[in-house]
PDB file of N, CA and C in Angstrom:
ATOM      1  N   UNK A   1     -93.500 258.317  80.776  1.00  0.00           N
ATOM      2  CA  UNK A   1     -92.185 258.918  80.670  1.00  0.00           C
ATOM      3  C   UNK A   1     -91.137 257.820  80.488  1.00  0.00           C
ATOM      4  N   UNK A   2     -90.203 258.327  79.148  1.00  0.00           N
ATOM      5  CA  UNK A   2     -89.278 256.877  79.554  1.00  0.00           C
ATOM      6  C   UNK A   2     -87.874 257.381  80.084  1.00  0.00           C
ATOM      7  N   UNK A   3     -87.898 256.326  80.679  1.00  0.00           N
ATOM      8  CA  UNK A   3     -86.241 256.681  81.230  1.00  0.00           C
ATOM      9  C   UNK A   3     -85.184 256.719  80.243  1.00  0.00           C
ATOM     10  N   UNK A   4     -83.808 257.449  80.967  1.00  0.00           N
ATOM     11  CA  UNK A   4     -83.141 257.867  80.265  1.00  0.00           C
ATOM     12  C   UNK A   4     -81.750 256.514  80.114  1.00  0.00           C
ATOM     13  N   UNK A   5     -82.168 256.112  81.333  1.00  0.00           N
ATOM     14  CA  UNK A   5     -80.635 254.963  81.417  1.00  0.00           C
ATOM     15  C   UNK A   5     -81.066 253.789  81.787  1.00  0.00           C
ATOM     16  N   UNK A   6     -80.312 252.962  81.783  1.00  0.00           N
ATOM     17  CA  UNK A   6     -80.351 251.510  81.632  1.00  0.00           C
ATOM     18  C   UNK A   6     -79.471 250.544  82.671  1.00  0.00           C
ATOM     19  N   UNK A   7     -79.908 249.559  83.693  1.00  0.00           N
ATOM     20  CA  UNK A   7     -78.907 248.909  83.826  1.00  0.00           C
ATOM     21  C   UNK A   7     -79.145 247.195  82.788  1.00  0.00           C
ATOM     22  N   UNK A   8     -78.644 247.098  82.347  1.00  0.00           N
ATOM     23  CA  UNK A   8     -78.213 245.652  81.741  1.00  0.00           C
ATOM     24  C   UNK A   8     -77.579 245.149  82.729  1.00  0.00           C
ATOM     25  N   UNK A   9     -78.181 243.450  82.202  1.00  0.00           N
ATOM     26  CA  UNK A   9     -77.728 241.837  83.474  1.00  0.00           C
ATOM     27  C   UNK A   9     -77.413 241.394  82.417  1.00  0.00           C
ATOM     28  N   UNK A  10     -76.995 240.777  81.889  1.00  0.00           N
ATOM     29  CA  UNK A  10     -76.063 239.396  81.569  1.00  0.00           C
ATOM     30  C   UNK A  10     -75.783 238.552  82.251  1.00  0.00           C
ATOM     31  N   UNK A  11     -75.400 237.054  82.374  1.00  0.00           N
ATOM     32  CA  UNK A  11     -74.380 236.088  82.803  1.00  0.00           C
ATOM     33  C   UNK A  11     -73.915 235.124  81.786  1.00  0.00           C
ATOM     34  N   UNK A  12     -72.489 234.925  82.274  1.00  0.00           N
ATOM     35  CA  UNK A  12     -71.902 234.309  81.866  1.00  0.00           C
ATOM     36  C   UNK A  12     -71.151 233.123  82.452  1.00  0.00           C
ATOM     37  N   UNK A  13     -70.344 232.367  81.724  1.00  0.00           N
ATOM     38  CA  UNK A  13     -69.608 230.960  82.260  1.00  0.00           C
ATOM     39  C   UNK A  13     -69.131 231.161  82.654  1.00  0.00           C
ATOM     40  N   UNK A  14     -67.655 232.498  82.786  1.00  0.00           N
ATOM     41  CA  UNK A  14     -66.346 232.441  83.488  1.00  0.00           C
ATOM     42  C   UNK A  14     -66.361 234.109  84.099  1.00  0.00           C
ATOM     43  N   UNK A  15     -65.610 234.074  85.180  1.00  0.00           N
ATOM     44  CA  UNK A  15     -64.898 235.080  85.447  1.00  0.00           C
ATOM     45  C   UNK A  15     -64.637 235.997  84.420  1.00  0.00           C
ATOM     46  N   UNK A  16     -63.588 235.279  83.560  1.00  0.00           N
ATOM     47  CA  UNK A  16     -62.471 235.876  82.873  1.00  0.00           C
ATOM     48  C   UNK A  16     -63.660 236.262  81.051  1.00  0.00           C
ATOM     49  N   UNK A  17     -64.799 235.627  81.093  1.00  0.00           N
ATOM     50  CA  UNK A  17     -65.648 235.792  80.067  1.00  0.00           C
ATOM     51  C   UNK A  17     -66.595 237.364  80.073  1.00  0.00           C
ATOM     52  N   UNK A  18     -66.920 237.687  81.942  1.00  0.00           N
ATOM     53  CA  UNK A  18     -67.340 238.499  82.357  1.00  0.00           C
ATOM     54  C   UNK A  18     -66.562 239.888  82.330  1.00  0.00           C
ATOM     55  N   UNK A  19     -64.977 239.531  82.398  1.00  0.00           N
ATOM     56  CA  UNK A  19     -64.322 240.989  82.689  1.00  0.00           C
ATOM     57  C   UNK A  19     -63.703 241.391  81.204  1.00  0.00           C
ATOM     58  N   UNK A  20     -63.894 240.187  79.841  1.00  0.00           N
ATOM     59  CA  UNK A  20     -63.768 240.258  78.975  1.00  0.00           C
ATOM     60  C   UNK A  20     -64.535 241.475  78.365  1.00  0.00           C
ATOM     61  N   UNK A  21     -66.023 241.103  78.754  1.00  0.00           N
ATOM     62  CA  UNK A  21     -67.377 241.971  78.488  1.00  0.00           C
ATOM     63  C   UNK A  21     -67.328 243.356  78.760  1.00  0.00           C
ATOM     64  N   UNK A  22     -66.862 243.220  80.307  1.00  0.00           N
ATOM     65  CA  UNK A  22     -67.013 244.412  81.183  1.00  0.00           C
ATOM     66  C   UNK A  22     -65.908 245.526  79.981  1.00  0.00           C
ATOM     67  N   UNK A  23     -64.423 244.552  79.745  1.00  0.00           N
ATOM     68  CA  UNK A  23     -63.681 245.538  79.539  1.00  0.00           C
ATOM     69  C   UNK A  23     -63.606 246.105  78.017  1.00  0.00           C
ATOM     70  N   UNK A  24     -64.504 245.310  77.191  1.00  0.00           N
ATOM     71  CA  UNK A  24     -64.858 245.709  75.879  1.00  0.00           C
ATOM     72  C   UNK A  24     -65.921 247.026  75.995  1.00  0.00           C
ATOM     73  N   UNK A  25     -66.980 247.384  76.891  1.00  0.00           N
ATOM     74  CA  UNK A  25     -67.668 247.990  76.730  1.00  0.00           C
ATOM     75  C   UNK A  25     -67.502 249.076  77.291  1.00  0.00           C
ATOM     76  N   UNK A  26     -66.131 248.952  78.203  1.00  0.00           N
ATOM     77  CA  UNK A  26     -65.722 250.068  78.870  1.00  0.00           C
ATOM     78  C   UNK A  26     -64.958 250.969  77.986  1.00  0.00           C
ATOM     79  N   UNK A  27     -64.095 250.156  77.121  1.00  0.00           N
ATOM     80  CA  UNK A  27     -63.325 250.541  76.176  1.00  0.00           C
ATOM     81  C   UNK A  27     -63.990 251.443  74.947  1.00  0.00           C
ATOM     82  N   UNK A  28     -65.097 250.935  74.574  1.00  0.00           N
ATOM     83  CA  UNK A  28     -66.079 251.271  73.528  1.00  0.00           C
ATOM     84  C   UNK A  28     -66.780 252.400  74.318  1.00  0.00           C
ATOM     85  N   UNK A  29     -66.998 252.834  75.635  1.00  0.00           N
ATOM     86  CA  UNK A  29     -67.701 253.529  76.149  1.00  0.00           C
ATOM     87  C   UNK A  29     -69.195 253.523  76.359  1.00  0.00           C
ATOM     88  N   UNK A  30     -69.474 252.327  76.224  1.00  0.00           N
ATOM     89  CA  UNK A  30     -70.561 252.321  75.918  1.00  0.00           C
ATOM     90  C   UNK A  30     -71.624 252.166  77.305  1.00  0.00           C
ATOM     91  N   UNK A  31     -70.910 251.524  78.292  1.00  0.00           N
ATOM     92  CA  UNK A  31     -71.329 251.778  79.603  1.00  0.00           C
ATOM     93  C   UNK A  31     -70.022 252.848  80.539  1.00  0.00           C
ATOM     94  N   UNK A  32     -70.856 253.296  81.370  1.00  0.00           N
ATOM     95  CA  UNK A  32     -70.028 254.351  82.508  1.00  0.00           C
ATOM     96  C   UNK A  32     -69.687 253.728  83.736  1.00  0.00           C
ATOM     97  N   UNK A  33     -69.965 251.938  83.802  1.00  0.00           N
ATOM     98  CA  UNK A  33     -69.893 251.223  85.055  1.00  0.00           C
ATOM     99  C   UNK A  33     -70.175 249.447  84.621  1.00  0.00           C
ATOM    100  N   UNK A  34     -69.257 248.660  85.087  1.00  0.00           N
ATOM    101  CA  UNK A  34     -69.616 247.115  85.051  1.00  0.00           C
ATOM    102  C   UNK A  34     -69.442 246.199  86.167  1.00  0.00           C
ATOM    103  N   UNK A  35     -70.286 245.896  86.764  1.00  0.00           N
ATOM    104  CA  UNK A  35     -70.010 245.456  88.052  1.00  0.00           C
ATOM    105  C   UNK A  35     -70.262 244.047  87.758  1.00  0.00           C
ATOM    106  N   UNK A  36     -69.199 242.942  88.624  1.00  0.00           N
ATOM    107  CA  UNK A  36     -69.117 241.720  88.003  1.00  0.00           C
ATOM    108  C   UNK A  36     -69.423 241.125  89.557  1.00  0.00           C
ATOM    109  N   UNK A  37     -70.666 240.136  89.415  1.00  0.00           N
ATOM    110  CA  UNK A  37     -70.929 239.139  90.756  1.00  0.00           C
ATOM    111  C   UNK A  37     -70.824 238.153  90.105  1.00  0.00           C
ATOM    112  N   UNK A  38     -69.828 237.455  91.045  1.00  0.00           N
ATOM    113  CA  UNK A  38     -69.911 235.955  91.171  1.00  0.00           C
ATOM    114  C   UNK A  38     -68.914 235.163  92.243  1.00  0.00           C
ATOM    115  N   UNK A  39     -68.873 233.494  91.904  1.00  0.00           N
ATOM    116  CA  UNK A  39     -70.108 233.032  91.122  1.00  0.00           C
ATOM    117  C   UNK A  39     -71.068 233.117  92.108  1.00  0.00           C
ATOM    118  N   UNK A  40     -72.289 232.751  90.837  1.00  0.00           N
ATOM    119  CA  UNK A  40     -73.563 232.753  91.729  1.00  0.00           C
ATOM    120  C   UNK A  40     -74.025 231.372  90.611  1.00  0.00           C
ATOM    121  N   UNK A  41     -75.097 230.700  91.539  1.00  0.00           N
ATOM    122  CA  UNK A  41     -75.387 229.531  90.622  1.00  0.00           C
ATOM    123  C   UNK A  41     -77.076 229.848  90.018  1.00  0.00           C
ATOM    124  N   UNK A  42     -77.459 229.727  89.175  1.00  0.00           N
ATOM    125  CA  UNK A  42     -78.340 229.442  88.483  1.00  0.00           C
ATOM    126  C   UNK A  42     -78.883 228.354  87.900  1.00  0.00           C
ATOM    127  N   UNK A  43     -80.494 228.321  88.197  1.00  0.00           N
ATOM    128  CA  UNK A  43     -81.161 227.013  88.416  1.00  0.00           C
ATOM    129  C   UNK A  43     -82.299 227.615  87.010  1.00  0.00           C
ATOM    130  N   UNK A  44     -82.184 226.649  85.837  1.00  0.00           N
ATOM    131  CA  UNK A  44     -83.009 227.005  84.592  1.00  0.00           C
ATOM    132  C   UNK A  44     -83.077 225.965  83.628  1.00  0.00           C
ATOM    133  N   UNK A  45     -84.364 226.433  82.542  1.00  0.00           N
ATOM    134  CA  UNK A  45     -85.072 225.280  82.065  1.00  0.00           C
ATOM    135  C   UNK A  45     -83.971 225.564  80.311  1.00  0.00           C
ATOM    136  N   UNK A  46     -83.360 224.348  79.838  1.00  0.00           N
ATOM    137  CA  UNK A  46     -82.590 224.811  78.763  1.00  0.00           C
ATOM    138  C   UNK A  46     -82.746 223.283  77.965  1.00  0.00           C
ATOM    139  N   UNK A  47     -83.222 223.809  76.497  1.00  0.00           N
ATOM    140  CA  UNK A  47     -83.641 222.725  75.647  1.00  0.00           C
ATOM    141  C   UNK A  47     -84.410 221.897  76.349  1.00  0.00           C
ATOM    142  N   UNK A  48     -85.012 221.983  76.891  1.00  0.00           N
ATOM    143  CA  UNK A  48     -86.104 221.016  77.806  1.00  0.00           C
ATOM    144  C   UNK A  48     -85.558 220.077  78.916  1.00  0.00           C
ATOM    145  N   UNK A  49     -84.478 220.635  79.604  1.00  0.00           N
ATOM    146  CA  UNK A  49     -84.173 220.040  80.543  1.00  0.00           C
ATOM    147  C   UNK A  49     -83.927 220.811  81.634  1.00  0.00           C
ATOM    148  N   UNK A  50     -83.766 220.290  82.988  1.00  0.00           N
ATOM    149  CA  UNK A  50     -83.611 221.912  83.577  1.00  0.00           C
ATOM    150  C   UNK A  50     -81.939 221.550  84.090  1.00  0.00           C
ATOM    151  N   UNK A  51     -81.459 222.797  84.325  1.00  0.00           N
ATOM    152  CA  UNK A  51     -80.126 222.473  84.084  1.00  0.00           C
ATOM    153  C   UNK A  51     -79.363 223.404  85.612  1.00  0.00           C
ATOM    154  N   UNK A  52     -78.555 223.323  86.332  1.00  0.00           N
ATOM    155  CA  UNK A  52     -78.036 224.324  87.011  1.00  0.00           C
ATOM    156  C   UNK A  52     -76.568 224.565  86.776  1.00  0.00           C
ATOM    157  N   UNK A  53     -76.099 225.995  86.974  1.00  0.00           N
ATOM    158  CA  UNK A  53     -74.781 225.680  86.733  1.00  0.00           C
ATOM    159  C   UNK A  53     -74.250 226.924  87.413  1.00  0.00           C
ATOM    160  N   UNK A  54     -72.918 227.172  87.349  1.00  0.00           N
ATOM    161  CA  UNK A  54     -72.260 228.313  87.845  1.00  0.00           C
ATOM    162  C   UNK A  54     -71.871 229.597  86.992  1.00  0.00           C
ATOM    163  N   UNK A  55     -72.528 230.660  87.242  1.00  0.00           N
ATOM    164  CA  UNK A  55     -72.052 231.584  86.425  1.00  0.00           C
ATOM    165  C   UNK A  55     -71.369 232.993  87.010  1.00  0.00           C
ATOM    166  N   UNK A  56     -71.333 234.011  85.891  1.00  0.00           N
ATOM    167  CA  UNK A  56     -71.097 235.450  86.771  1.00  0.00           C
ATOM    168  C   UNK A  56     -71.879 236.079  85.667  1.00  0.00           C
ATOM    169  N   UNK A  57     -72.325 237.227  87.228  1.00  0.00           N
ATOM    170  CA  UNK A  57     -73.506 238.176  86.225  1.00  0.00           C
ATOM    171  C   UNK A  57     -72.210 239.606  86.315  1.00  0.00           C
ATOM    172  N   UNK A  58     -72.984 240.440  85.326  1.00  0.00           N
ATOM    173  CA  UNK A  58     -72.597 241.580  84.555  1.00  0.00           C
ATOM    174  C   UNK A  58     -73.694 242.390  84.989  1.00  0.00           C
ATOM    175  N   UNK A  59     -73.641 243.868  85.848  1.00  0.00           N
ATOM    176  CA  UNK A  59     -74.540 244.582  85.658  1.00  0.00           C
ATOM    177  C   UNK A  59     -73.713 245.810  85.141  1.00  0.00           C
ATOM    178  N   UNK A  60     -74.495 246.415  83.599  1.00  0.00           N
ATOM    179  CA  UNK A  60     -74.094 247.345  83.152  1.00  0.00           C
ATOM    180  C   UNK A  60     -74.943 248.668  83.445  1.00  0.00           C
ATOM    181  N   UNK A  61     -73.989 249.650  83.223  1.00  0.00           N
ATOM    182  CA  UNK A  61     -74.961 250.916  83.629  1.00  0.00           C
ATOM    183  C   UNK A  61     -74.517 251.574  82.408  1.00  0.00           C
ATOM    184  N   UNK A  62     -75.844 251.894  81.692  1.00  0.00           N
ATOM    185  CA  UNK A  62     -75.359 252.533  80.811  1.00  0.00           C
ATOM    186  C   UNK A  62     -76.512 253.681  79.640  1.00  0.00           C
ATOM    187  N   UNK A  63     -77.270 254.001  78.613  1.00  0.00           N
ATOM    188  CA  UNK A  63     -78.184 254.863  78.279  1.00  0.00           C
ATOM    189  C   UNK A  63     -79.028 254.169  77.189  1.00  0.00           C
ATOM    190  N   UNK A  64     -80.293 254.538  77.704  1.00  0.00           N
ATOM    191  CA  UNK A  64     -81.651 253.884  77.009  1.00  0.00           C
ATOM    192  C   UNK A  64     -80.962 253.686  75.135  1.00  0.00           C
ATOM    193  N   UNK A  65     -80.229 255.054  74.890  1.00  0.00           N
ATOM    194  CA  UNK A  65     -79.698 255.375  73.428  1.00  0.00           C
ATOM    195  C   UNK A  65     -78.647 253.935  72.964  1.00  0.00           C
ATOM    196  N   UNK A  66     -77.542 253.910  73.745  1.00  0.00           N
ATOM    197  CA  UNK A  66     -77.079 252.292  73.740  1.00  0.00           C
ATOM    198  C   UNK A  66     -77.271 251.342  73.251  1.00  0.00           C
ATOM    199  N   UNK A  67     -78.406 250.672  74.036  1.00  0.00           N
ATOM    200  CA  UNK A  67     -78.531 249.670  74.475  1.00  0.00           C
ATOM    201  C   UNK A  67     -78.058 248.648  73.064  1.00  0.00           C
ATOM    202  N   UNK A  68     -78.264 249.454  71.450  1.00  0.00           N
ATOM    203  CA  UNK A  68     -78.152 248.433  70.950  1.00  0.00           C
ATOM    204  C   UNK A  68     -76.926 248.394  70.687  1.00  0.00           C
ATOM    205  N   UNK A  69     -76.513 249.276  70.804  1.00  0.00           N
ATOM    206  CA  UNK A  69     -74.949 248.499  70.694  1.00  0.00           C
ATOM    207  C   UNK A  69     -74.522 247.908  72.030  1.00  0.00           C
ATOM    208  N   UNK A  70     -74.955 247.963  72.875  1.00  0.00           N
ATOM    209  CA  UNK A  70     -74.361 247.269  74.171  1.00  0.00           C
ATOM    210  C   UNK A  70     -75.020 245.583  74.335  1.00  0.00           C
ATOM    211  N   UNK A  71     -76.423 245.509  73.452  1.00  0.00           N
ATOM    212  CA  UNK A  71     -76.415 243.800  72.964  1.00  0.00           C
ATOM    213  C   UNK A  71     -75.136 243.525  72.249  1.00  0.00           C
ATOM    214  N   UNK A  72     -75.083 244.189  70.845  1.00  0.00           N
ATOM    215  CA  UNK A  72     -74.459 243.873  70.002  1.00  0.00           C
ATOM    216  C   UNK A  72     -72.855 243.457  70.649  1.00  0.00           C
ATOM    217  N   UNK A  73     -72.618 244.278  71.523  1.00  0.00           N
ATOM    218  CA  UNK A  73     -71.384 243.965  72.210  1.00  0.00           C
ATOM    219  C   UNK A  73     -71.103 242.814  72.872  1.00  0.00           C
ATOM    220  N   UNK A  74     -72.023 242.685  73.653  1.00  0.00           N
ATOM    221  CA  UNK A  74     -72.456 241.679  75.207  1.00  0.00           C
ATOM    222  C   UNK A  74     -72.241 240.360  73.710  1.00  0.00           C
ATOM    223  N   UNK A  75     -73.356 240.183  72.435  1.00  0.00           N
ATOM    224  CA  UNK A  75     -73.252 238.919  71.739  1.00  0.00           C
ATOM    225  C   UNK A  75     -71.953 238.544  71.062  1.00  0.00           C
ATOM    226  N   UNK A  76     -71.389 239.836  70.695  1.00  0.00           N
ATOM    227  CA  UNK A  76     -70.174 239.507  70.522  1.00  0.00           C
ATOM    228  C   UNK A  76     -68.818 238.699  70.908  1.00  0.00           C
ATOM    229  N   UNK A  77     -69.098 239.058  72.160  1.00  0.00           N
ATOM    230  CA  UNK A  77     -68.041 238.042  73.134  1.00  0.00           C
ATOM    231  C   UNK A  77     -68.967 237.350  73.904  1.00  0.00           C
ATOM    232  N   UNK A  78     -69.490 236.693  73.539  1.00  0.00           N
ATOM    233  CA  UNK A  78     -70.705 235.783  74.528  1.00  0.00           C
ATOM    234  C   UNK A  78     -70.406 234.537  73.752  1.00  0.00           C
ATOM    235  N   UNK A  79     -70.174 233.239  75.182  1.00  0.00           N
ATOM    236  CA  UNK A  79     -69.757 232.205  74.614  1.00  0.00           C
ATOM    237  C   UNK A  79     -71.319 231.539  74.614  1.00  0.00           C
ATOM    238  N   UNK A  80     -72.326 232.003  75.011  1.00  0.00           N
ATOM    239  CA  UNK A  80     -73.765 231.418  75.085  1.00  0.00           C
ATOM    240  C   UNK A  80     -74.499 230.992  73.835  1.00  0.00           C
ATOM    241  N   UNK A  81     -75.363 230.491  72.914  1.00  0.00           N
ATOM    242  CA  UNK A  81     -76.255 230.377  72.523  1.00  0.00           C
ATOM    243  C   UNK A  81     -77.188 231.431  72.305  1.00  0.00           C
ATOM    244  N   UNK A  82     -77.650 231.524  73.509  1.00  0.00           N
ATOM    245  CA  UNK A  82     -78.664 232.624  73.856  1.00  0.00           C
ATOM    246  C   UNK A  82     -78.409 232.949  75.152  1.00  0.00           C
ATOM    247  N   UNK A  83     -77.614 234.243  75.359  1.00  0.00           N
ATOM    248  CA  UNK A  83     -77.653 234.676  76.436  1.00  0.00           C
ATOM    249  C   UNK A  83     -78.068 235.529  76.874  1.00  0.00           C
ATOM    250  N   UNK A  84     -78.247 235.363  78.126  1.00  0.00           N
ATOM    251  CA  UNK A  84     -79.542 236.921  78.829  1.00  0.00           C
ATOM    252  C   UNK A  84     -78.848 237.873  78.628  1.00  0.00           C
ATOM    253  N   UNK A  85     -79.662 238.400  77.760  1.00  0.00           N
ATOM    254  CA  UNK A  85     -79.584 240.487  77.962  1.00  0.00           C
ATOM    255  C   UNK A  85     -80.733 240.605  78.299  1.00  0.00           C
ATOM    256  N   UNK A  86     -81.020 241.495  79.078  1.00  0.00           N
ATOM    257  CA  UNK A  86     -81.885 242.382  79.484  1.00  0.00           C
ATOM    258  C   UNK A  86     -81.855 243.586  80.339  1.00  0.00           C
ATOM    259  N   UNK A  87     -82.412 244.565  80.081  1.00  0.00           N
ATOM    260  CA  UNK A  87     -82.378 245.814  79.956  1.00  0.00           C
ATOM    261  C   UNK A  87     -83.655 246.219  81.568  1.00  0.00           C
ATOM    262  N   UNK A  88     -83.401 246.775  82.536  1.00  0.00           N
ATOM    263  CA  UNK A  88     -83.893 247.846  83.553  1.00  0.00           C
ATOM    264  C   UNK A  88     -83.914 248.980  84.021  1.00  0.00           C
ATOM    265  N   UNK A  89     -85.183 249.628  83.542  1.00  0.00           N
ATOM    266  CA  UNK A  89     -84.601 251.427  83.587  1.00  0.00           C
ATOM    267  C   UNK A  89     -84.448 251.669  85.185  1.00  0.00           C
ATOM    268  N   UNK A  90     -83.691 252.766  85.014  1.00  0.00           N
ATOM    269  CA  UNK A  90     -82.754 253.235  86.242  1.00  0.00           C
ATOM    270  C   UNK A  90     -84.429 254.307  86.423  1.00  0.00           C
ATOM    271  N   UNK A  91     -85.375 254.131  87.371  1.00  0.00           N
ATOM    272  CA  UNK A  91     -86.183 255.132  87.760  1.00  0.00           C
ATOM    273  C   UNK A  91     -85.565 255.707  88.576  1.00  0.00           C
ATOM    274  N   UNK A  92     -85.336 255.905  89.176  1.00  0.00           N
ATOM    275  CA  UNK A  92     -84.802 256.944  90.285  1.00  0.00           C
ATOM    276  C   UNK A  92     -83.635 256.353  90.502  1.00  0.00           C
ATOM    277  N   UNK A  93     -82.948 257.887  91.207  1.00  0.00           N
ATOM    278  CA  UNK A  93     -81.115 257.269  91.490  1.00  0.00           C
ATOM    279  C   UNK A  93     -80.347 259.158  92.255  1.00  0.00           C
ATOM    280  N   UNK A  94     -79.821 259.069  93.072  1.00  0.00           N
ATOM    281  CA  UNK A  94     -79.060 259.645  93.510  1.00  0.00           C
ATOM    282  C   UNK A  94     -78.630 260.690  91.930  1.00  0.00           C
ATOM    283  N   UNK A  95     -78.834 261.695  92.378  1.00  0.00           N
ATOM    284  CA  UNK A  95     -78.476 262.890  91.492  1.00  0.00           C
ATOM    285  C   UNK A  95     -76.734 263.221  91.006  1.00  0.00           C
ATOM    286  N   UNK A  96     -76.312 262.871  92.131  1.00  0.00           N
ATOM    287  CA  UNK A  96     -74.795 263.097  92.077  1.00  0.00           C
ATOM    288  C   UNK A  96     -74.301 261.559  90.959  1.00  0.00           C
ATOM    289  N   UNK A  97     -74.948 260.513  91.279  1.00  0.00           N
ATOM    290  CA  UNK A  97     -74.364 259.294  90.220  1.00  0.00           C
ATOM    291  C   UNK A  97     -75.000 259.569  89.323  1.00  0.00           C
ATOM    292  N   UNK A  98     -76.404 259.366  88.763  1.00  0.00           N
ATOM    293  CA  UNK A  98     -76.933 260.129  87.448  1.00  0.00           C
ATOM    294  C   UNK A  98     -76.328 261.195  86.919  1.00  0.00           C
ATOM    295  N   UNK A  99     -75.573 261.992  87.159  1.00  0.00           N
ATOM    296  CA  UNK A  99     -74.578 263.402  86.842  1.00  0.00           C
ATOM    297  C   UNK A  99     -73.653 262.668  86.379  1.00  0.00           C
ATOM    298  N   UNK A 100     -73.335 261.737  87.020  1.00  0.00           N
ATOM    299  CA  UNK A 100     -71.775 261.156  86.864  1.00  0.00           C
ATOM    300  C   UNK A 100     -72.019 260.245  85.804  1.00  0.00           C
ATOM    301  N   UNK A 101     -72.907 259.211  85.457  1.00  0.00           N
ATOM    302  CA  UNK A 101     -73.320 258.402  84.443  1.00  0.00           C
ATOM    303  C   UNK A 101     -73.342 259.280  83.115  1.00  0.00           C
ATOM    304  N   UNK A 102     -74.398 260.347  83.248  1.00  0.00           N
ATOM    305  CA  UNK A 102     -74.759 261.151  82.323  1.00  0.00           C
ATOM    306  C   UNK A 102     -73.135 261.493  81.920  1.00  0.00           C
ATOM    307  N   UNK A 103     -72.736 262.306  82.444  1.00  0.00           N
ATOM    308  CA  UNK A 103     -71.286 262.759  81.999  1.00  0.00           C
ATOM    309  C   UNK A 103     -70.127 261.413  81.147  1.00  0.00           C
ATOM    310  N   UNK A 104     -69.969 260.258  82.078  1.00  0.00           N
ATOM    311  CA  UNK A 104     -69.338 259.467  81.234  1.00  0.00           C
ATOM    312  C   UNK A 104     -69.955 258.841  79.651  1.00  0.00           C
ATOM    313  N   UNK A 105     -71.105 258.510  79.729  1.00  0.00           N
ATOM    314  CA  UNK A 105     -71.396 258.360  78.580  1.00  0.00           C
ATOM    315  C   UNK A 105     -71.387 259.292  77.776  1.00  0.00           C
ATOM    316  N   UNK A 106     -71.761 260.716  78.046  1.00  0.00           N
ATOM    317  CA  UNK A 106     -71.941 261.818  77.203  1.00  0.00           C
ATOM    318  C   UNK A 106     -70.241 262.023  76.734  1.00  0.00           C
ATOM    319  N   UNK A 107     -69.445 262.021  77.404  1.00  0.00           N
ATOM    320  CA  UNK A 107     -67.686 261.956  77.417  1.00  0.00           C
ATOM    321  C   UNK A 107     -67.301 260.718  76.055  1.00  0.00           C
ATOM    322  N   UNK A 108     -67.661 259.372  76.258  1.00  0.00           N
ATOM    323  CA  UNK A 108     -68.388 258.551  75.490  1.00  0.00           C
ATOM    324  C   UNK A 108     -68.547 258.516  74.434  1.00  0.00           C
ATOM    325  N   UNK A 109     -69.705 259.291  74.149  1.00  0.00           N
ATOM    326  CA  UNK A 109     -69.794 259.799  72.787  1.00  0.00           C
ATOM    327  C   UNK A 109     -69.335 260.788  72.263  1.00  0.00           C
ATOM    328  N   UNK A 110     -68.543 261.450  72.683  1.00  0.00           N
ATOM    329  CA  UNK A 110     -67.938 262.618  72.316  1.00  0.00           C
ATOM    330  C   UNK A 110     -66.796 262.074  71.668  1.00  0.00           C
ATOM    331  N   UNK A 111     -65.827 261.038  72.452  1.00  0.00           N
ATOM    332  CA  UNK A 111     -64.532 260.266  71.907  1.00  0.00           C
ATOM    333  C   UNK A 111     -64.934 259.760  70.701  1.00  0.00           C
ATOM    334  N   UNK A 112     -66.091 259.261  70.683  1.00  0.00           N
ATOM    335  CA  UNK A 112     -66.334 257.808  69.589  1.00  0.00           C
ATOM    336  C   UNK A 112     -65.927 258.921  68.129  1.00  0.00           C
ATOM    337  N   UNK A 113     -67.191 260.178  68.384  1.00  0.00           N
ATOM    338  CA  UNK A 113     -67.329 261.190  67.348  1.00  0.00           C
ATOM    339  C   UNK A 113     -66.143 261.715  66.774  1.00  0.00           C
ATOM    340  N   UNK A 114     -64.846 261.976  67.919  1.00  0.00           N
ATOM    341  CA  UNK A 114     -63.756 262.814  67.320  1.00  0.00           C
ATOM    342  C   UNK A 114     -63.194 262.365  66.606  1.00  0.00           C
TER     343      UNK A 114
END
């Protein structure tokens, strides 16, 4: 069975790079939620060196249907190279927020259409 929704991680360099993201995709509708942690530091292997640094993650909530425009978005304003997207289906979740997800995105696409 596949799931219906998605949370997306990202990170990024800045604060202000993260709420950039958050607020493009909110705008576009393309997620129903962007929750921004940071910083948090990250310890990783880059061009063959290993590197640590400070970032902020992005968790998006948003529908399996999406997702490609919600890369396409995330690369858009991404000051990275290659930056993490990746995609985790929402298996289970409180009925009342799945209602509420379902509805904003479905709301979502209804705007984009009119």
């Amino acid at each position: 069975m596949m799931t219906k929704y998605l949370q997306v991680v990202t990170t990024t360099e800045s604060n202000e790079n993260a709420e950039l993201i958050a607020q493009a995709l909110l705008d576009q509708r393309l997620a129903a939620c962007v929750q921004i942690q940071g910083p948090i530091t990250s310890h990783y292997w880059w061009q063959g060196n290993k590197e640590k640094s400070q970032e902020w993650q992005c968790l998006i909530k948003t529908s399996r249907d999406l997702y490609p425009q919600v890369e396409r978005g995330i690369k858009t304003l991404h000051p990275y190279m290659t930056p993490e997207i990746i995609a985790l289906p929402i298996i289970e979740g409180s009925p009342d927020y799945l209602a509420w997800l379902k509805e904003e995105i479905r709301t979502g696409a209804q705007a984009k259409n009119s």
